[in-house]
Protein backbone atom coordinates (compact mmCIF):
# COMPACT_ATOMS: atom_id res chain seq x y z
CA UNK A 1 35.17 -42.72 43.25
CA UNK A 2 36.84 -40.15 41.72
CA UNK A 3 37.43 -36.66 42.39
CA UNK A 4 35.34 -34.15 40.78
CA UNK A 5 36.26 -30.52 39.62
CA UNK A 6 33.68 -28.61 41.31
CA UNK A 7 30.72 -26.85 38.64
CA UNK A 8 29.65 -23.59 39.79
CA UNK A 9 25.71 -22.73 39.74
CA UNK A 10 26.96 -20.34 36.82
CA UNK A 11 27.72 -23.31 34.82
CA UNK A 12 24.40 -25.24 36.27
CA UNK A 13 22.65 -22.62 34.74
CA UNK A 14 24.36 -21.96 31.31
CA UNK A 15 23.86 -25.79 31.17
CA UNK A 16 20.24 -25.95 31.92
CA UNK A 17 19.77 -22.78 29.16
CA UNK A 18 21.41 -24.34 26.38
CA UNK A 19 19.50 -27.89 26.62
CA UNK A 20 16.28 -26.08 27.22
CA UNK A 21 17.08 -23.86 23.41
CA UNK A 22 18.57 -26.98 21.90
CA UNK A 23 15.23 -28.69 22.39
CA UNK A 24 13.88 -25.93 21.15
CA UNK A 25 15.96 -25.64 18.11
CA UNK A 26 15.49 -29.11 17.32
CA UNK A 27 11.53 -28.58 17.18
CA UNK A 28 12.34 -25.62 15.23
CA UNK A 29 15.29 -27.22 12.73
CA UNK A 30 12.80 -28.17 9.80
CA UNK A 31 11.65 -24.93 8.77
CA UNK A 32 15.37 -23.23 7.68
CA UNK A 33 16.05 -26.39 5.93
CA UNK A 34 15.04 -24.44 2.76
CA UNK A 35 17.75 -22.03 1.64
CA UNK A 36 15.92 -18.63 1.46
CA UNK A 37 15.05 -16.71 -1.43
CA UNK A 38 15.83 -13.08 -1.32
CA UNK A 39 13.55 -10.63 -1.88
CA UNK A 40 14.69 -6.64 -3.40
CA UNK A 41 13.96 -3.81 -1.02
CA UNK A 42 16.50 -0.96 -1.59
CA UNK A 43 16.31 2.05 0.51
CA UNK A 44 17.60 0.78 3.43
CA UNK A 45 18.88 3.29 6.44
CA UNK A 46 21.89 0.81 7.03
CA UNK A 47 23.53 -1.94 4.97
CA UNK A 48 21.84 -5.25 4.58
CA UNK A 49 23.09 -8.14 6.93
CA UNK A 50 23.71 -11.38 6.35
CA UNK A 51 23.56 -14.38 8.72
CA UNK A 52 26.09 -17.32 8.93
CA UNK A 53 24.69 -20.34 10.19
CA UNK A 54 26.98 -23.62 11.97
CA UNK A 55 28.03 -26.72 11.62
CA UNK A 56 25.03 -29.17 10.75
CA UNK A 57 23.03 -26.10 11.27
CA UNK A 58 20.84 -23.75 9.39
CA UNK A 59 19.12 -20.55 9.33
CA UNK A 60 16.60 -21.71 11.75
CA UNK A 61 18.79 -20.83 14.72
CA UNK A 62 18.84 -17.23 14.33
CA UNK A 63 14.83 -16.69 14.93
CA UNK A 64 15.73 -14.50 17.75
CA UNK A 65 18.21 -12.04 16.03
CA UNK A 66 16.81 -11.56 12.46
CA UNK A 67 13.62 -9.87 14.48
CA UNK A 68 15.84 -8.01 16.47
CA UNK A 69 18.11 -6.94 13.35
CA UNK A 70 15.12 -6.36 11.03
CA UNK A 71 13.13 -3.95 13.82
CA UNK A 72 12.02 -0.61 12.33
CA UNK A 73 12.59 -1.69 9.10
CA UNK A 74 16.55 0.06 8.91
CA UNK A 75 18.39 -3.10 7.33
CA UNK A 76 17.34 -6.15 5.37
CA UNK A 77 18.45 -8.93 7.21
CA UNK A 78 18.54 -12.47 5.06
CA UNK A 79 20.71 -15.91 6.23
CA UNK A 80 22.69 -17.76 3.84
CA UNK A 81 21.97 -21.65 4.07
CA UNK A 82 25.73 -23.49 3.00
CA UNK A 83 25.29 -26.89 2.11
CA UNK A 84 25.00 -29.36 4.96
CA UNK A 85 27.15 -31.48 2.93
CA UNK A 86 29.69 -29.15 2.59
CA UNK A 87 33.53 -30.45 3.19
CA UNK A 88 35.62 -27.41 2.37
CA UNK A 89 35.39 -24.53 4.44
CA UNK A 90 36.64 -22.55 1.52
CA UNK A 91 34.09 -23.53 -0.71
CA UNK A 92 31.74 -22.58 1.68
CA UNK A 93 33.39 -18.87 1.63
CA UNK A 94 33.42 -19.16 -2.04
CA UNK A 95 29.61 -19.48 -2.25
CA UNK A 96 29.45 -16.75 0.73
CA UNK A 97 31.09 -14.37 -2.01
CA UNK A 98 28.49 -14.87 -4.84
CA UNK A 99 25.57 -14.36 -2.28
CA UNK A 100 27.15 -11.26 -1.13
CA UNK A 101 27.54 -9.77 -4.11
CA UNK A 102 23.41 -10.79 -4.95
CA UNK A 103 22.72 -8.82 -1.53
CA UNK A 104 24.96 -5.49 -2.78
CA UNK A 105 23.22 -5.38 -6.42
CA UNK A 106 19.28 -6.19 -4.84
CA UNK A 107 19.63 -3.79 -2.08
CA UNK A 108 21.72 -0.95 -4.63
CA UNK A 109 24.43 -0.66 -1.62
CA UNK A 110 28.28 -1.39 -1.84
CA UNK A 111 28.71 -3.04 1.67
CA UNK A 112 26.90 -5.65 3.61
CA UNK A 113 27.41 -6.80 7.41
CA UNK A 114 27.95 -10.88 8.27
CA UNK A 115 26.69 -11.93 11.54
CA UNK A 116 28.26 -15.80 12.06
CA UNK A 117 27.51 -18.54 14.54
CA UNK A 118 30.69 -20.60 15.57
CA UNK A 119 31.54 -22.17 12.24
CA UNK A 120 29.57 -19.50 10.07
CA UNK A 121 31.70 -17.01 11.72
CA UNK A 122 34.77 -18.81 9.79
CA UNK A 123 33.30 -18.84 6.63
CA UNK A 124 33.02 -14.98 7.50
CA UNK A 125 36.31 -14.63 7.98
CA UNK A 126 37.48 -16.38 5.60
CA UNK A 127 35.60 -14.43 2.56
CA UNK A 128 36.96 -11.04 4.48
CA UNK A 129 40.39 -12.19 4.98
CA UNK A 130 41.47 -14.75 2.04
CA UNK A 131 39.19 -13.84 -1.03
CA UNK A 132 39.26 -9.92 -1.08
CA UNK A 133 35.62 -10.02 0.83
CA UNK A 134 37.23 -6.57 3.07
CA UNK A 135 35.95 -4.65 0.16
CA UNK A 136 31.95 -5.77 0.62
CA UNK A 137 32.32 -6.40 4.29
CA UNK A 138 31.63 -3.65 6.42
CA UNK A 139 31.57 -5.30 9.96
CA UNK A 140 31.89 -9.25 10.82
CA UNK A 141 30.27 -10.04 13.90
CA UNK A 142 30.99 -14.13 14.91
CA UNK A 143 29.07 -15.66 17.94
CA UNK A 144 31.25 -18.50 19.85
CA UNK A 145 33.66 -18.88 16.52
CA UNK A 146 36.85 -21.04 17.08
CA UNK A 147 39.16 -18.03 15.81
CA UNK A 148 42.17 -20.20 16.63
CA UNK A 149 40.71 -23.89 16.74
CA UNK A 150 38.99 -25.86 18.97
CA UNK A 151 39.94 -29.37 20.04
CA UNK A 152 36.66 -30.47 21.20
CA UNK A 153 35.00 -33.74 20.03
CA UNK A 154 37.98 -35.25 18.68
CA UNK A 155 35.87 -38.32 17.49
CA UNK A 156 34.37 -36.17 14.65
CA UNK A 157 37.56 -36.20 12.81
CA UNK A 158 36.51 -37.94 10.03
CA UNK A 159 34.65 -35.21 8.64
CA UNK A 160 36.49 -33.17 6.82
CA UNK A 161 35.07 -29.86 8.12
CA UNK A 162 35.52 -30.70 11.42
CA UNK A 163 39.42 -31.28 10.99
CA UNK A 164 39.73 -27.82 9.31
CA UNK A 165 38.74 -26.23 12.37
CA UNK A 166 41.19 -28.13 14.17
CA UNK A 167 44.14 -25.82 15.24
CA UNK A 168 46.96 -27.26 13.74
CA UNK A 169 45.18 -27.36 10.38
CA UNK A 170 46.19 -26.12 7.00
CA UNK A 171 42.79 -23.71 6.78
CA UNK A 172 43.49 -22.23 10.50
CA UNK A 173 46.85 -21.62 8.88
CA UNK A 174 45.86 -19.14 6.07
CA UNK A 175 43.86 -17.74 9.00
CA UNK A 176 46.83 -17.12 10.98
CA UNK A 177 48.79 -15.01 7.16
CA UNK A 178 48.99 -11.56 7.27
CA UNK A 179 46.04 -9.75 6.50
CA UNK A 180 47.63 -6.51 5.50
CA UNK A 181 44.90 -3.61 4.84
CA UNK A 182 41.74 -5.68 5.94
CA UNK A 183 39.14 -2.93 6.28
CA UNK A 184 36.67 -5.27 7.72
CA UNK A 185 35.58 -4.11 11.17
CA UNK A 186 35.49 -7.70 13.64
CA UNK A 187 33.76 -7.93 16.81
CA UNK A 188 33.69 -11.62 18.60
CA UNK A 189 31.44 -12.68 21.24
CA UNK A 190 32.47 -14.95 23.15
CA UNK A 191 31.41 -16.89 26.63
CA UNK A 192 33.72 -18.95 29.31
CA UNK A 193 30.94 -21.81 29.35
CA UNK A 194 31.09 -22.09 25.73
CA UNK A 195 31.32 -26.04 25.74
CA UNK A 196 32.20 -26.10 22.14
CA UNK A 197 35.47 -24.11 22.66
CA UNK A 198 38.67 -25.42 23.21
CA UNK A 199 40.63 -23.71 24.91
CA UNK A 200 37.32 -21.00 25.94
CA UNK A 201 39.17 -18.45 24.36
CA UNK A 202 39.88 -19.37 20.84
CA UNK A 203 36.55 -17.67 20.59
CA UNK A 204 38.98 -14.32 20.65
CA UNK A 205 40.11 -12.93 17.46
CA UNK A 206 43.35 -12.07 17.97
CA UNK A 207 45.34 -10.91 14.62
CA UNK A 208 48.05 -8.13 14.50
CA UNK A 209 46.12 -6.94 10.87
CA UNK A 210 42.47 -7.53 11.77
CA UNK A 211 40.62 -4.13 13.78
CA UNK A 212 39.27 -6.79 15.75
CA UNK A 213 37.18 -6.41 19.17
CA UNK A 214 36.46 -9.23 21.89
CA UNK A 215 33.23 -9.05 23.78
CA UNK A 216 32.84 -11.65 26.66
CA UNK A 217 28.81 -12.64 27.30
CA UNK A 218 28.53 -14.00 30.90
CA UNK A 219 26.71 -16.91 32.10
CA UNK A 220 25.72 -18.77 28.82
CA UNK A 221 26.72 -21.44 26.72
CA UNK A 222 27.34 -21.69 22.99
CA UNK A 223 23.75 -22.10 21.20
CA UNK A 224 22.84 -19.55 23.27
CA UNK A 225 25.10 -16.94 21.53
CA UNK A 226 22.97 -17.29 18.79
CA UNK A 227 19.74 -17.05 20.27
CA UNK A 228 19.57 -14.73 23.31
CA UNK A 229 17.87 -11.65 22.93
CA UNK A 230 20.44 -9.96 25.34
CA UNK A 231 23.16 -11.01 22.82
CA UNK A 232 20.95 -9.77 19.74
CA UNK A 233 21.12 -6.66 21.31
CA UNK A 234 23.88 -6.39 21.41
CA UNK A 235 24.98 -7.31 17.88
CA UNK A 236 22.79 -4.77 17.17
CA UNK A 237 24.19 -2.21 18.93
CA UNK A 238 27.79 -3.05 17.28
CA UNK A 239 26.04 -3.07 13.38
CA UNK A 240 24.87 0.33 14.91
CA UNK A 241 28.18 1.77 15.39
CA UNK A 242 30.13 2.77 12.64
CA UNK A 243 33.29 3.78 15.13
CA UNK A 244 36.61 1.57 16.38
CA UNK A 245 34.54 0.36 19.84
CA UNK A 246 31.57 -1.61 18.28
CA UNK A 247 29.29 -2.33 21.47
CA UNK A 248 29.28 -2.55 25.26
CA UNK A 249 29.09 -6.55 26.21
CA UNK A 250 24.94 -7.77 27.05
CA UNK A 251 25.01 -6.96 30.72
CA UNK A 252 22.25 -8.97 31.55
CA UNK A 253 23.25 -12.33 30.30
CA UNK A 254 24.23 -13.61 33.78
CA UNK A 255 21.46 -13.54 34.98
CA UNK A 256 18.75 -15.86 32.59
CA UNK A 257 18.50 -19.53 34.03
């Protein structure tokens, strides 16, 4: 019998949350299978957002925070479905940039907002940082995003995908160029019982040319950064803000079993 490195009832409970969404979310998968269509409304108060699903994912995950976005009726809120059988995450950021641009000319405005979930948050960042996407992209907001590379589940390395998310790869590499000028605003959320991280804090996005700010969520695991209304608040407090500090961190995360 070996020893054990004691779990706190922190972790116990961040555990017990995210299998209690991911069944959930698995009930729920089918119906964001469908890549939505989106609809015109100009007139917005505040620019339209899109949402960045991840890996294997789709839109379905962020039923929580489109309703909280979309309240009152100040910002169309739409998710962009990449292809589940997607192997490049700059083709993924490639096809980020035409939907984009479709959001800017339906809703008449020059800037939209990108809200991604661990991998979509890459995509994100890519488009803003490598393919000129600074000039549409008013604020990036990524959920439990491997900024520097995780090293988690090293058996999934024959997927492509996975092995550009890897931190020695050639894709974290570009990440890591200068960025000189970026006039995206970044704000990362990110949790210490985010089992998908490794090392936890790769979830930081930390780049000398990025105006980049780190928000640590208490208490919760990874799926759960996507689907907490504590953290939807949140994000919505940091689309709210046009100013350097984007939003205080959910203080009430720690406490939801």
């Amino acid at each position: 019998m070996g020893l054990g490195v004691p779990v706190s009832g922190a972790a116990v409970r961040a555990g017990v949350l995210e299998a209690v969404l991911f069944g959930a979310h698995l009930l729920h998968y089918p119906t964001g299978v469908r890549q939505e269509r989106g609809l015109a409304e100009p007139g917005a108060a505040r620019p339209g957002v899109l949402l960045l699903h991840g890996f294997s994912d789709n839109r379905s995950v962020f039923v929580v925070l489109r309703r909280t976005l979309a309240a009152g009726g100040l910002r169309q809120v739409e998710a962009y479905n990449y292809s589940p059988f997607t192997r490049d995450l700059r083709s993924a950021a490639r096809g980020l940039a035409r939907r984009v641009e479709e959001l800017c000319e339906r809703t008449g405005r020059e800037q939209v907002d990108l809200v991604g979930h661990s991998l979509g948050g890459l995509v994100g960042r890519y488009y803003v940082q490598r393919l000129g996407g600074d000039s549409r992209v008013r604020t990036l907001v990524t959920l439990g995003t491997p900024h520097s590379g995780t090293r988690v589940a090293p058996f999934m390395d024959a997927h492509p995908l996975v092995r550009q998310v890897r931190p020695g790869s050639a894709v974290m590499a570009e990440l890591r160029a200068p960025a000189p000028g970026c006039r995206t605003r970044c704000v990362a959320f990110w949790s210490e019982f985010d089992e998908l991280m490794d090392p936890t804090g790769t979830a930081r996005l930390e780049h000398p040319d990025l105006q980049a700010e780190n928000i640590l969520v208490t208490g919760i695991g990874h799926l759960a950064l996507a689907a907490h209304p504590a953290v939807a608040a949140a994000v919505r407090r940091a689309l709210d803000l046009p100013g350097p500090r984007a939003a205080e961190p959910p203080s009430d995360t720690a406490s939801v079993a």
